[in-house]
Protein backbone atom coordinates (compact mmCIF):
# COMPACT_ATOMS: atom_id res chain seq x y z
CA UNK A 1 15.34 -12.41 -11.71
CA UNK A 2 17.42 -9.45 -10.65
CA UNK A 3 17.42 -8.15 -7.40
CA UNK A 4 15.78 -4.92 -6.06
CA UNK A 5 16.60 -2.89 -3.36
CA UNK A 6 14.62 -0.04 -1.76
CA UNK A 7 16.65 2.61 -0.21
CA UNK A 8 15.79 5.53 2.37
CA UNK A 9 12.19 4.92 2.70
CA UNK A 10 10.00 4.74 5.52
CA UNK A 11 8.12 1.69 5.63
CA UNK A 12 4.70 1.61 6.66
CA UNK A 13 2.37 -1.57 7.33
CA UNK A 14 -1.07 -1.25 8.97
CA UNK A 15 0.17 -1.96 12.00
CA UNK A 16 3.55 0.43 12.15
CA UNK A 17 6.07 2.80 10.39
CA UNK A 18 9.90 2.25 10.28
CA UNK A 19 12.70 3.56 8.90
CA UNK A 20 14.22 0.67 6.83
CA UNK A 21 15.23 -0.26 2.92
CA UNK A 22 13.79 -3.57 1.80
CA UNK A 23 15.24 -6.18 -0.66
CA UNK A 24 13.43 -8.20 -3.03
CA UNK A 25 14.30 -11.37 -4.93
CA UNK A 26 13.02 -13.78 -6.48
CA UNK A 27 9.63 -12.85 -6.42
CA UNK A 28 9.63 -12.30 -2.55
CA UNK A 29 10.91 -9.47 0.39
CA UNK A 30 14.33 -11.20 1.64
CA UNK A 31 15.05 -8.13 3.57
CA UNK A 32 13.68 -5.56 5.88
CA UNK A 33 16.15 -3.43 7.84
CA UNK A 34 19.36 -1.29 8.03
CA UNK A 35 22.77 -1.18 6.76
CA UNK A 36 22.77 -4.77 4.44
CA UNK A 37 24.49 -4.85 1.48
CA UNK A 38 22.57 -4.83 -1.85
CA UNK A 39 23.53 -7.97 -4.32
CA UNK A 40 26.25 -7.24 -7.29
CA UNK A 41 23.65 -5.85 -9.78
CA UNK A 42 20.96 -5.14 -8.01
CA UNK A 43 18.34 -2.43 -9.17
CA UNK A 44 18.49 0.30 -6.50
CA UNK A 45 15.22 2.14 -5.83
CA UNK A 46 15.98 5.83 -4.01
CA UNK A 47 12.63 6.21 -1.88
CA UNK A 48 14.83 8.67 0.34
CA UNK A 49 12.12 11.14 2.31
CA UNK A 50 9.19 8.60 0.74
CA UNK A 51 7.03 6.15 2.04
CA UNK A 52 7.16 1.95 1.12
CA UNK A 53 3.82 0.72 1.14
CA UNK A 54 2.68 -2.94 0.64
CA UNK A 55 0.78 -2.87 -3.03
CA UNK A 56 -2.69 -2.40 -3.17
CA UNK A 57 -5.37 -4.80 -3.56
CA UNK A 58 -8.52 -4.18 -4.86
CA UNK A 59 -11.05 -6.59 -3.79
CA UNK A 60 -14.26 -5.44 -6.43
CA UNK A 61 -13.11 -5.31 -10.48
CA UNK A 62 -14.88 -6.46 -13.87
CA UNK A 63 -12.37 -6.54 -16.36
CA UNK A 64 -13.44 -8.06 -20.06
CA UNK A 65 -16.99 -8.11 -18.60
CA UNK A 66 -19.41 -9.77 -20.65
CA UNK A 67 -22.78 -7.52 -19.51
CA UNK A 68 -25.74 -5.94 -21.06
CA UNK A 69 -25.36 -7.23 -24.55
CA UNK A 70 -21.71 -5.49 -24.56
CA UNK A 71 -18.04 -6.18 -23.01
CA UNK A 72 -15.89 -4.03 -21.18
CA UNK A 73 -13.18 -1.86 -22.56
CA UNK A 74 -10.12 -2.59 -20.20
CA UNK A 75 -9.68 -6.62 -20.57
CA UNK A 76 -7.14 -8.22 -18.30
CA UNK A 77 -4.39 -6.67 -19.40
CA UNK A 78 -5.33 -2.92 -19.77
CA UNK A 79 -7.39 -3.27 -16.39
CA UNK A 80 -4.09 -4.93 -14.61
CA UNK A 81 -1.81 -2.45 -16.48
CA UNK A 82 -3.42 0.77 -15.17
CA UNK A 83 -3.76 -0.56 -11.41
CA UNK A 84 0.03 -0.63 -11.31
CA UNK A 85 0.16 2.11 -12.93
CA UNK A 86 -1.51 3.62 -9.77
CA UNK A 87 -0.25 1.05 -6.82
CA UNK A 88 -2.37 -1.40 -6.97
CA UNK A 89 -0.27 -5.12 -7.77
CA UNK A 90 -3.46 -7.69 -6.90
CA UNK A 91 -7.23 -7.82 -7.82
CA UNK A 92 -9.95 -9.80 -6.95
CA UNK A 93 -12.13 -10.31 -10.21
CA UNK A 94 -15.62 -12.09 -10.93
CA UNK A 95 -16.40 -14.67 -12.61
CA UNK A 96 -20.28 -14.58 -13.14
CA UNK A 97 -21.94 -17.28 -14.97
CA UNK A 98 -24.92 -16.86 -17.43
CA UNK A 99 -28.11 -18.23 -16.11
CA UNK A 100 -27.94 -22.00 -15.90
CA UNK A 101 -24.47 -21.93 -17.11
CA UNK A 102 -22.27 -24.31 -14.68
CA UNK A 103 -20.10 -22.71 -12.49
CA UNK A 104 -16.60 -24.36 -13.49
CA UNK A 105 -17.46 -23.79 -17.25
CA UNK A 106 -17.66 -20.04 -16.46
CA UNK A 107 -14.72 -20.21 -14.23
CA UNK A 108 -12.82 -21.62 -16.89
CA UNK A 109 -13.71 -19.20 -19.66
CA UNK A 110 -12.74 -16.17 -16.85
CA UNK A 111 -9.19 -18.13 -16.15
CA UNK A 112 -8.43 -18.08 -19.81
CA UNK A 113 -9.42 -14.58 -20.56
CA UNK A 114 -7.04 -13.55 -17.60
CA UNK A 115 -3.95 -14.99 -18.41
CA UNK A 116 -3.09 -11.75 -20.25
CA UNK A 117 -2.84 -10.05 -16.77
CA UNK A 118 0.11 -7.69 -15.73
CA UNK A 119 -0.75 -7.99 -12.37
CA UNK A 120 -1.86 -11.16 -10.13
CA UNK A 121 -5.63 -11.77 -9.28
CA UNK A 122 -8.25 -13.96 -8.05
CA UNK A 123 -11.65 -14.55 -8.48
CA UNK A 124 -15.39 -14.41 -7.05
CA UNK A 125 -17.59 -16.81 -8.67
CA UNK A 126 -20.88 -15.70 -8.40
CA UNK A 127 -23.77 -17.79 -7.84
CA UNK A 128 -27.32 -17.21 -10.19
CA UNK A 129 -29.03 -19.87 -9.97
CA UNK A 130 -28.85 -23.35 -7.89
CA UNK A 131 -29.69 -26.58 -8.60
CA UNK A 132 -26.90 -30.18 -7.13
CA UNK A 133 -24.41 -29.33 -10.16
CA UNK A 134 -23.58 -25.91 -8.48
CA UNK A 135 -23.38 -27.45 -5.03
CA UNK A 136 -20.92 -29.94 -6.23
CA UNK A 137 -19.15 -26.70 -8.30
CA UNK A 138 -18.60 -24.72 -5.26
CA UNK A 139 -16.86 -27.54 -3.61
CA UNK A 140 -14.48 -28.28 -6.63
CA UNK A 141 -13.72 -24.48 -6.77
CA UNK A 142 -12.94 -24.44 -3.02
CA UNK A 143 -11.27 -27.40 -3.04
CA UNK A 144 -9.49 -28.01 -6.43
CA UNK A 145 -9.35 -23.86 -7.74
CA UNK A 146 -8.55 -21.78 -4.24
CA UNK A 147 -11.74 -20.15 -4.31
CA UNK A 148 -12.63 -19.03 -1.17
CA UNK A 149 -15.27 -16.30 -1.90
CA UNK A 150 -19.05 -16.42 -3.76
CA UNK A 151 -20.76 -13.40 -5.15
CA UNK A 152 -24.43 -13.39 -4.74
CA UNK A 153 -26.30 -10.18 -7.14
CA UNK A 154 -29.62 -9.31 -5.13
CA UNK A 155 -29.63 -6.89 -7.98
CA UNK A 156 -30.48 -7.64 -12.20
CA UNK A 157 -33.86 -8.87 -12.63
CA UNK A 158 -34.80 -11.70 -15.20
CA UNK A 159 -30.67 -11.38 -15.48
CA UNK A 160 -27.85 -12.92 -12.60
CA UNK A 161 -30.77 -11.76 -9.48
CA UNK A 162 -30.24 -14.48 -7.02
CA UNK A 163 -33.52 -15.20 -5.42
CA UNK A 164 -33.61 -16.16 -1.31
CA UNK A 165 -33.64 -19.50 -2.04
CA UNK A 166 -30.59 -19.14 -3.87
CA UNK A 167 -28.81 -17.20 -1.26
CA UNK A 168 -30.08 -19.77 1.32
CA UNK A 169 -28.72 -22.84 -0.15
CA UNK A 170 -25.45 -20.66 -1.47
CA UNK A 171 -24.76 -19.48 2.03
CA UNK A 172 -25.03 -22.70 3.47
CA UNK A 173 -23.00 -24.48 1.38
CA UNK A 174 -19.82 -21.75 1.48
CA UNK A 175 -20.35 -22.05 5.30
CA UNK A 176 -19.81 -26.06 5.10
CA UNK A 177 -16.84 -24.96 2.48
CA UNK A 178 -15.21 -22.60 4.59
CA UNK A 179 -15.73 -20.25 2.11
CA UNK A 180 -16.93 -15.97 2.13
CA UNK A 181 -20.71 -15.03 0.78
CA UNK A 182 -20.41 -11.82 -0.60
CA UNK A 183 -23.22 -9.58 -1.70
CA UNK A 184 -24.19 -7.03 -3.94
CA UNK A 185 -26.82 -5.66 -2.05
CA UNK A 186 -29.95 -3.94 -3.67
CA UNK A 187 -33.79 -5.50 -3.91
CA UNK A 188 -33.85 -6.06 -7.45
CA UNK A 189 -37.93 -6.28 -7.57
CA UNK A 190 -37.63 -3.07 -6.22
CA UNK A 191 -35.26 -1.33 -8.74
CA UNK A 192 -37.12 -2.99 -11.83
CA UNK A 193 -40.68 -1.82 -10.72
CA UNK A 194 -39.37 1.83 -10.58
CA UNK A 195 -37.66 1.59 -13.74
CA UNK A 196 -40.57 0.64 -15.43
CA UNK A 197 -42.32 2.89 -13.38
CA UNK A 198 -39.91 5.95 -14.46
CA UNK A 199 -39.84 4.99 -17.97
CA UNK A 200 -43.76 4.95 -18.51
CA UNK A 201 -43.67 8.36 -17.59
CA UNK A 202 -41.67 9.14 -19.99
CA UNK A 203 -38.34 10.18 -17.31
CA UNK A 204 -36.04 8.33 -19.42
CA UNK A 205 -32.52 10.42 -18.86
CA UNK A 206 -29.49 9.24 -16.34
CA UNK A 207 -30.70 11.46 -13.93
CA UNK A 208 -33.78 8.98 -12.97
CA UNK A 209 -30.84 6.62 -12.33
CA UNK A 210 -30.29 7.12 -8.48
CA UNK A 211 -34.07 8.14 -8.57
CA UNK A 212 -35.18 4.28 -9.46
CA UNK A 213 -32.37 3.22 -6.78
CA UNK A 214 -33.10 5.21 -3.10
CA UNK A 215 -31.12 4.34 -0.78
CA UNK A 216 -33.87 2.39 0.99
CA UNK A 217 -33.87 -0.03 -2.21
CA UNK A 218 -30.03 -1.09 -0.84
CA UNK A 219 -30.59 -0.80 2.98
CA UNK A 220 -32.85 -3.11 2.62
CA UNK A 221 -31.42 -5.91 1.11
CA UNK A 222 -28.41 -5.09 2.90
CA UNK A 223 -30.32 -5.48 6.49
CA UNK A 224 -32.04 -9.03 4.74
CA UNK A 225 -28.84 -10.16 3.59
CA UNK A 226 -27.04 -10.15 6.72
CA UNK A 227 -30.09 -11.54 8.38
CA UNK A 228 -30.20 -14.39 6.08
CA UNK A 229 -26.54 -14.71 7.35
CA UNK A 230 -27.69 -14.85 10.69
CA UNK A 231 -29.98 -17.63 10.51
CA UNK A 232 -27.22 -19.46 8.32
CA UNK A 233 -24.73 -18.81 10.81
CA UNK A 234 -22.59 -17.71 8.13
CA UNK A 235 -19.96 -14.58 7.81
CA UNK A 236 -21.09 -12.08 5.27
CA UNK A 237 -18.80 -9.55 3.22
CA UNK A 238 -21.57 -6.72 1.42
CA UNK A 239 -19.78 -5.06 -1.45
CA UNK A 240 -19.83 -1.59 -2.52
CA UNK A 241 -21.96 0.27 0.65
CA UNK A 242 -22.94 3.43 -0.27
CA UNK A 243 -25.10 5.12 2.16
CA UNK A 244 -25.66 5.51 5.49
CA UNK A 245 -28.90 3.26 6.14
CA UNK A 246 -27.06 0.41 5.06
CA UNK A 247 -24.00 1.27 6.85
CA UNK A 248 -25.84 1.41 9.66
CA UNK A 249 -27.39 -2.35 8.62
CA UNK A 250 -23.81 -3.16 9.23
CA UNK A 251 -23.01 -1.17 11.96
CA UNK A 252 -26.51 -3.09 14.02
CA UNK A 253 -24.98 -6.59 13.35
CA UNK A 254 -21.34 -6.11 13.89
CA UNK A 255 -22.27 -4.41 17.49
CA UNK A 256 -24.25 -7.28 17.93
CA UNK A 257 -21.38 -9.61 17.52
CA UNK A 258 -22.12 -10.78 14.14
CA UNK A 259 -19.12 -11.34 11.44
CA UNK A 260 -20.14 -8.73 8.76
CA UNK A 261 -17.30 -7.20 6.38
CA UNK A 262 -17.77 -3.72 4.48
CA UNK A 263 -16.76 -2.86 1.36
CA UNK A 264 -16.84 0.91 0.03
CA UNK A 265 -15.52 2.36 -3.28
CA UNK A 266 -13.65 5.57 -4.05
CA UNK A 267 -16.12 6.63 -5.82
CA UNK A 268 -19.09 6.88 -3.13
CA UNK A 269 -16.69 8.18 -0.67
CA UNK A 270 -15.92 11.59 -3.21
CA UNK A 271 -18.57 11.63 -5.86
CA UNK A 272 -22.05 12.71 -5.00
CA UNK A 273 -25.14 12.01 -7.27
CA UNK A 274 -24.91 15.84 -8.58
CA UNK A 275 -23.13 14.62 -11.45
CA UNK A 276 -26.11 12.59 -13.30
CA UNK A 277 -28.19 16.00 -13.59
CA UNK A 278 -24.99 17.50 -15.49
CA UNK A 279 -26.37 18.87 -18.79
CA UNK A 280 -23.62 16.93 -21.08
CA UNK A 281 -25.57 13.68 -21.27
CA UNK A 282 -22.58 11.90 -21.92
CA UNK A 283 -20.91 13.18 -18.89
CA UNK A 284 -24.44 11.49 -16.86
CA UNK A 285 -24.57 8.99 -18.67
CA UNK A 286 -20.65 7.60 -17.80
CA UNK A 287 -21.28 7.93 -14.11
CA UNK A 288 -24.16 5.48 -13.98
CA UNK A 289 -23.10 2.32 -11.81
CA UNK A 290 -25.02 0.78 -9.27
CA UNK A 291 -25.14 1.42 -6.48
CA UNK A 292 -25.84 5.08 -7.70
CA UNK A 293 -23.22 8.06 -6.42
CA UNK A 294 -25.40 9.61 -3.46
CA UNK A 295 -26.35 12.63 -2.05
CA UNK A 296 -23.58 14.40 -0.43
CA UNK A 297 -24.31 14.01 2.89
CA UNK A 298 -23.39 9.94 2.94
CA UNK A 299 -19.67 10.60 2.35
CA UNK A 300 -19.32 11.90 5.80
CA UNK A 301 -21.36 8.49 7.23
CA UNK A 302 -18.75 6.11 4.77
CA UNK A 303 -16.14 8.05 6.05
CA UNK A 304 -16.96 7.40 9.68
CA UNK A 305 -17.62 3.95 8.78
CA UNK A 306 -14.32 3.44 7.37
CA UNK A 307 -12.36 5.27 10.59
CA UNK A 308 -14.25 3.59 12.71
CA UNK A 309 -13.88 -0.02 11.39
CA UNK A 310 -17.19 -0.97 10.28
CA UNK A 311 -16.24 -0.35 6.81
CA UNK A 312 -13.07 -2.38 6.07
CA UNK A 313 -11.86 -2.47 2.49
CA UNK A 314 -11.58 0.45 -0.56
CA UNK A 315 -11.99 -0.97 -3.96
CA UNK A 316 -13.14 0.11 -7.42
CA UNK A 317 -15.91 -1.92 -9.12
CA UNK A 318 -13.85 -1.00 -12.47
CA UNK A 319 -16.21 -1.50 -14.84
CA UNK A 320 -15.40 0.52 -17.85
CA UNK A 321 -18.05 1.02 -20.65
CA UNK A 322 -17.26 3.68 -22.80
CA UNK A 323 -19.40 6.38 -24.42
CA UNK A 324 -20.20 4.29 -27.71
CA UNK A 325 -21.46 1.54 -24.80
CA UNK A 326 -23.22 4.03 -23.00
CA UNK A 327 -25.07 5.26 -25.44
CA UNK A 328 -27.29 2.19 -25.77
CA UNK A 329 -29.57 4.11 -23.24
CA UNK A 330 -29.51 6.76 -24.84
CA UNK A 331 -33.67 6.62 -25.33
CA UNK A 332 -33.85 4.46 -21.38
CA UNK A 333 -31.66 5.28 -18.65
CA UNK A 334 -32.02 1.40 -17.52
CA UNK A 335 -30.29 0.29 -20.62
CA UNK A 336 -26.89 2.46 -20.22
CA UNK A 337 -23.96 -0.20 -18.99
CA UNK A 338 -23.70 0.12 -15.75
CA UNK A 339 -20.45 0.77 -14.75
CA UNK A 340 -17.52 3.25 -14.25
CA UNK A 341 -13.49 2.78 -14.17
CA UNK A 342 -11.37 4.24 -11.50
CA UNK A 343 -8.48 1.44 -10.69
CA UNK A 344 -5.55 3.47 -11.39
CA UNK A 345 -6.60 6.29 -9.28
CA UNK A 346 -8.13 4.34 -6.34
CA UNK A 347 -4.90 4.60 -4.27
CA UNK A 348 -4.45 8.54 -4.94
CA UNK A 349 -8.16 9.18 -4.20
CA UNK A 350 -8.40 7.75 -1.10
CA UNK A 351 -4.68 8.96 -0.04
CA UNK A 352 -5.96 12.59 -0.89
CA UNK A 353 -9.53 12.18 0.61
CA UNK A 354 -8.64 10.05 3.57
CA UNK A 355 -5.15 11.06 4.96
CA UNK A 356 -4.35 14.64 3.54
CA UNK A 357 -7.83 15.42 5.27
CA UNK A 358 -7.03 13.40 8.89
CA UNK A 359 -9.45 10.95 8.09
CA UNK A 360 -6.82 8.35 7.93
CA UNK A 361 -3.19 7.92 9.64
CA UNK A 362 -0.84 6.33 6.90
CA UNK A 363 -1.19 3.11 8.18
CA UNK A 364 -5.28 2.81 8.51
CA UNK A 365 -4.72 3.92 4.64
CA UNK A 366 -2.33 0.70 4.19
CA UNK A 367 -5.36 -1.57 5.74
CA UNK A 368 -8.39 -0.02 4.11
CA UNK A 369 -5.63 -0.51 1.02
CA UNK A 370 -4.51 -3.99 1.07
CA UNK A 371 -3.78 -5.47 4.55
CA UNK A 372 -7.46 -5.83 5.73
CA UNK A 373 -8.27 -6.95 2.18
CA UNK A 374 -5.68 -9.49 2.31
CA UNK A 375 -6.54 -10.93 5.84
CA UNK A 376 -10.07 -10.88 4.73
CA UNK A 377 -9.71 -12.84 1.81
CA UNK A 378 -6.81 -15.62 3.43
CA UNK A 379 -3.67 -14.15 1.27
CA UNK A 380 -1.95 -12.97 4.68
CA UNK A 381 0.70 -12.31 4.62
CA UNK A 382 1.82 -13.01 1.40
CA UNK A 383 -0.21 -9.82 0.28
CA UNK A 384 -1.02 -6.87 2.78
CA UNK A 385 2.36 -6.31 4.08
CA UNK A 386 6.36 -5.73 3.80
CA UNK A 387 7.71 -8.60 6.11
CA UNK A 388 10.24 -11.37 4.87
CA UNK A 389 8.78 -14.38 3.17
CA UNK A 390 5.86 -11.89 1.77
CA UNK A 391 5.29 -11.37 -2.10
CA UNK A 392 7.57 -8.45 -3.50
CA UNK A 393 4.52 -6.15 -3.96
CA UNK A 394 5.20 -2.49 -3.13
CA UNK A 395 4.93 0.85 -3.89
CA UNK A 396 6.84 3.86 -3.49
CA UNK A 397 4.84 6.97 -2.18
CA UNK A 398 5.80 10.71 -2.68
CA UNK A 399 3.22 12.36 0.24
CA UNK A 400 3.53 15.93 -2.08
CA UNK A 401 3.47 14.76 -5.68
CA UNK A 402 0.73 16.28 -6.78
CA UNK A 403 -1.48 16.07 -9.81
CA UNK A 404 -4.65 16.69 -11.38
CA UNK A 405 -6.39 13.39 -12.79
CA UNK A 406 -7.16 13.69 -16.90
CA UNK A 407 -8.53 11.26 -19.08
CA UNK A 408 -5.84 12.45 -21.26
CA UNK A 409 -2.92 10.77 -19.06
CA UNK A 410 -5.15 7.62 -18.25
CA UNK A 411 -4.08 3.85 -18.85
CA UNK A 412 -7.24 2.77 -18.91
CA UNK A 413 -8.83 2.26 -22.66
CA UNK A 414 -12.82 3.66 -21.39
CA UNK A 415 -11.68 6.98 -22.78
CA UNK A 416 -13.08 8.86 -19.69
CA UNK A 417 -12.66 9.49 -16.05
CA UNK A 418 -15.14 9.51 -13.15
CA UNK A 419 -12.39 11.56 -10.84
CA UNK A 420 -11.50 14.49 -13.89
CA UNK A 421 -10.25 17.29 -12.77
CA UNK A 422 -9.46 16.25 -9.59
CA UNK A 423 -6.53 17.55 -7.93
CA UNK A 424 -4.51 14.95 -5.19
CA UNK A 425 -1.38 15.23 -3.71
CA UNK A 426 -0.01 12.17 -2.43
CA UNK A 427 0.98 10.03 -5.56
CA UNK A 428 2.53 6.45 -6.22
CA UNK A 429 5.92 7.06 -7.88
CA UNK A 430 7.63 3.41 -8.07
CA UNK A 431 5.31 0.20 -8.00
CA UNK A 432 7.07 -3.31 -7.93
CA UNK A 433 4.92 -6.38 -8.65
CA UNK A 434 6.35 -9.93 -8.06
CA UNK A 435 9.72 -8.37 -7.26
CA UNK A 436 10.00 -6.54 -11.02
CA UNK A 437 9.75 -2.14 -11.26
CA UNK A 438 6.34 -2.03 -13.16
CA UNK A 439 6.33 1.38 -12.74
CA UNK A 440 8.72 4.76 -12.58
CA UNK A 441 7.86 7.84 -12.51
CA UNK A 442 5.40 7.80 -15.36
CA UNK A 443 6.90 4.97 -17.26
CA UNK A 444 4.59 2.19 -17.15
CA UNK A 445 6.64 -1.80 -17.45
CA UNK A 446 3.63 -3.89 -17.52
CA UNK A 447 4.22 -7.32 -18.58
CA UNK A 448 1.64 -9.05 -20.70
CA UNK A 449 0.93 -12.67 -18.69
CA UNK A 450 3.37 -11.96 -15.94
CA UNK A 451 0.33 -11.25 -13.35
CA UNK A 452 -0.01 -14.92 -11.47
CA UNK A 453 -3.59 -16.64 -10.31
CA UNK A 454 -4.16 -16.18 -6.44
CA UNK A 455 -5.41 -19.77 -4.63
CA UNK A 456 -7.36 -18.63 -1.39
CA UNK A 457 -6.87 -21.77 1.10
CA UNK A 458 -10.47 -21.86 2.66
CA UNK A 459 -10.96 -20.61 6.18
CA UNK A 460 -11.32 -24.02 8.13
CA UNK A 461 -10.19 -22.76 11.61
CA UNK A 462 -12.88 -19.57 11.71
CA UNK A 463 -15.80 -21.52 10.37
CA UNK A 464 -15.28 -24.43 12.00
CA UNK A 465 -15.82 -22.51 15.55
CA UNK A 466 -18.71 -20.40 13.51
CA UNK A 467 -20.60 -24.35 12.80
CA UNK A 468 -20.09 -25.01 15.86
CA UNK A 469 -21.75 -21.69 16.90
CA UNK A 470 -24.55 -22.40 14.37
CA UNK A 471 -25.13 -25.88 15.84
CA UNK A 472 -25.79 -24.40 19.25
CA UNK A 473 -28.19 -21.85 18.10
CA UNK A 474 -29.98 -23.98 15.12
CA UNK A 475 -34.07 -24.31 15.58
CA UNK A 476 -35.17 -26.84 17.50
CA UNK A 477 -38.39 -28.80 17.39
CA UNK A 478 -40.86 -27.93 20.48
CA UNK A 479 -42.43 -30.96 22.14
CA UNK A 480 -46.20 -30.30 22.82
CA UNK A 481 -47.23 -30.62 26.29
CA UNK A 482 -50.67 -32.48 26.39
């Protein structure tokens, strides 16, 4: 593998900016510093007066999703392709079983479908149902697979809903594991009454999309969730937060010295819910995803969230139906795929949005990018930063390239964009994946199969002091005095 050598940048981790170049071989950063001598035909990157970021990770994708009777456009490949394409080297996927379908038979299919990836990934396995085969599952996965992570769906009724009994056992059993619930939090009773609700009414368009999921619908399973997690003794990561109720779920149990993570997506931090009451229904119709985009005023309290460290990773949920999929709700708003795209743009969004604004310093960007993602899911170092002995994943960042986001110029295969029109300035320029240029300047190098699987070593050291914790504070019997 040939050597590469970046020269004149700035590098900047989460937790400080230097001026240095940085060789890679071999798959891995050899070198960070000043005035060493690149190796006889080495590929010299000029990053002179830009910035050398570690690659980004997004922590929430669905690529060659099999979901509401259709699968996604972007399958491991595309998907993969157009994250480099934007900065973004590693993705954490999910693999979500069919109901009653055992978890290592689904985990297998989702392993096989992703060996086409450009760029390397892991995987959630959610958990739908529960019975002793999925106990024993979760514990080959953690053990055997480098699982460390289980999606739980409070959301999809009479679909992949996980009931509480579900999430009780679940949690319990990645808290033996060592391994990270996660939760897509919305009360799924909740959301199918009002569809149904909405729909015999006759208020069948994309606009009654956020209207049959409130904010209320996702606070509350938010607040339940981490509750459960209490009791359990558990850590609990919630994916995708997008208002401020539920942020403030978060917010209650963090100050109160419980481990809850935050997720939030580019999306909800720059697209309000204005868009599903545009008149093109197709236009609606390609931003429904759930959580819903939300009123305006929520931006401000994900923002906050986000600066302030109760919100601690950016990802994507890039789920990309197109407008042929869409269009199976075209007569019910509840049928239309949810989903939207938005991996190749993630890093740009949030770069424009977040530091161009003073939301963000450079390096809170890098850890709302890929460090705290890394450390969160047990790939630190070897993701999340530029040190020696770390995987060669960077990118290259011009702070004033500027350009305005078109479907037109998109990777991605959903034939649409959620950010159109959107002007940034801040762009990636160079992205290197296991120690290869992927991309240059606009010319895109992905590799068909050359992304690698991600084991996640469990988290024995935290969760063995958070059993402990759990054993102190477990219910007791009370001896009745006579």
């Amino acid at each position: 593998m040939t050597a590469v050598i970046i020269r004149g940048g700035t590098v900047v981790n989460a937790d400080a900016s230097v001026r240095a170049d940085v060789l890679c071989e071999g798959g891995l950063i050899r070198a960070v510093g000043a005035d060493f001598a690149a190796p006889a035909g080495a590929t010299v990157v000029d990053a002179a007066g830009a910035l050398v970021m570690p690659g980004g990770i997004d922590t929430h994708t669905h690529m060659e999703l099999p979901f509401m009777g259709t699968v996604t456009m972007d399958d491991f490949f595309t998907g993969t392709a157009a994250g480099l394409s934007g900065g973004t080297t590693s993705i954490l996927d999910f693999v979500i079983p069919n109901p009653k379908q055992p978890l290592m038979e689904a985990f297998q299919n989702w392993r096989g479908w992703a060996e086409k990836a450009a760029g390397d990934y892991g995987f959630h396995v959610a958990v739908t149902w529960w019975d002793e085969s999925v106990h024993r599952d979760m514990g080959t996965l953690v053990n055997e697979h480098g699982v460390n992570s289980f999606k739980h769906f409070m959301a999809y009724k009479n679909a992949i809903m996980a009931d509480d009994e579900v999430l009780v056992n679940s949690f319990a059993r990645a808290l033996e594991l060592g391994a990270l619930p996660t939760v897509h939090a919305e009360n799924g009773e909740l959301v199918f009454q009002l569809q149904n609700k909405l729909v015999a009414m006759g208020l069948t368009g994309p606009e009654q999309h956020p209207t049959s999921r409130p904010p209320a619908v996702e606070a509350e399973a938010t607040n339940r969730a981490i509750r459960l997690a209490e009791v359990i003794g558990c850590p609990i990561y919630i994916v995708h937060v997008s208002n401020e109720e539920s942020l403030n779920a978060i917010i209650r149990a963090r100050s109160a010295g419980q481990r809850v993570f935050g997720e939030v997506l580019a999306g909800h931090l720059t697209i309000d819910d204005s868009v599903y009451r545009d008149p093109d229904w197709r236009i609606a119709a390609a931003h429904v995803m759930s959580p819903p985009f939300r009123e305006k005023k929520h931006q401000a309290a994900l923002w906050a969230g986000l600066q302030a460290g109760h919100l601690h990773t950016t990802a994507t949920d890039h789920c990309a139906f197109c407008d042929e999929q869409k269009a199976m709700g075209a007569a019910d708003f509840s049928k239309i795929p949810n989903g939207c795209a938005g991996i190749e743009d993630r890093m740009a969004v949030v770069w424009d949005a977040g530091v161009n604004t003073g939301r963000l310093t450079p390096n809170e960007f890098v850890r709302v990018t890929s460090t705290n993602a890394a450390q969160i899911f047990n790939i630190y170092p070897r993701k999340g930063a530029i040190a020696v002995g770390s995987d060669a994943d960077l990118v290259v960042w011009d702070t004033g390239a500027r350009k305005t986001i078109t479907t037109a110029k998109s990777v991605s295969k959903v034939g649409y964009n959620v950010f159109e029109g959107r002007t940034v300035t801040g762009l990636p320029v160079v992205t290197i994946a296991n120690g290869k240029v992927v991309y240059d300047r606009g010319d895109l190098r992905a590799e068909r199969g050359a992304g690698r699987y991600l084991e996640r070593p469990a988290f024995a050291p935290m969760f063995d002091a958070l059993k402990r914790q759990a054993a102190l504070h477990a219910p007791r019997a009370v001896e009745r005095k006579a």
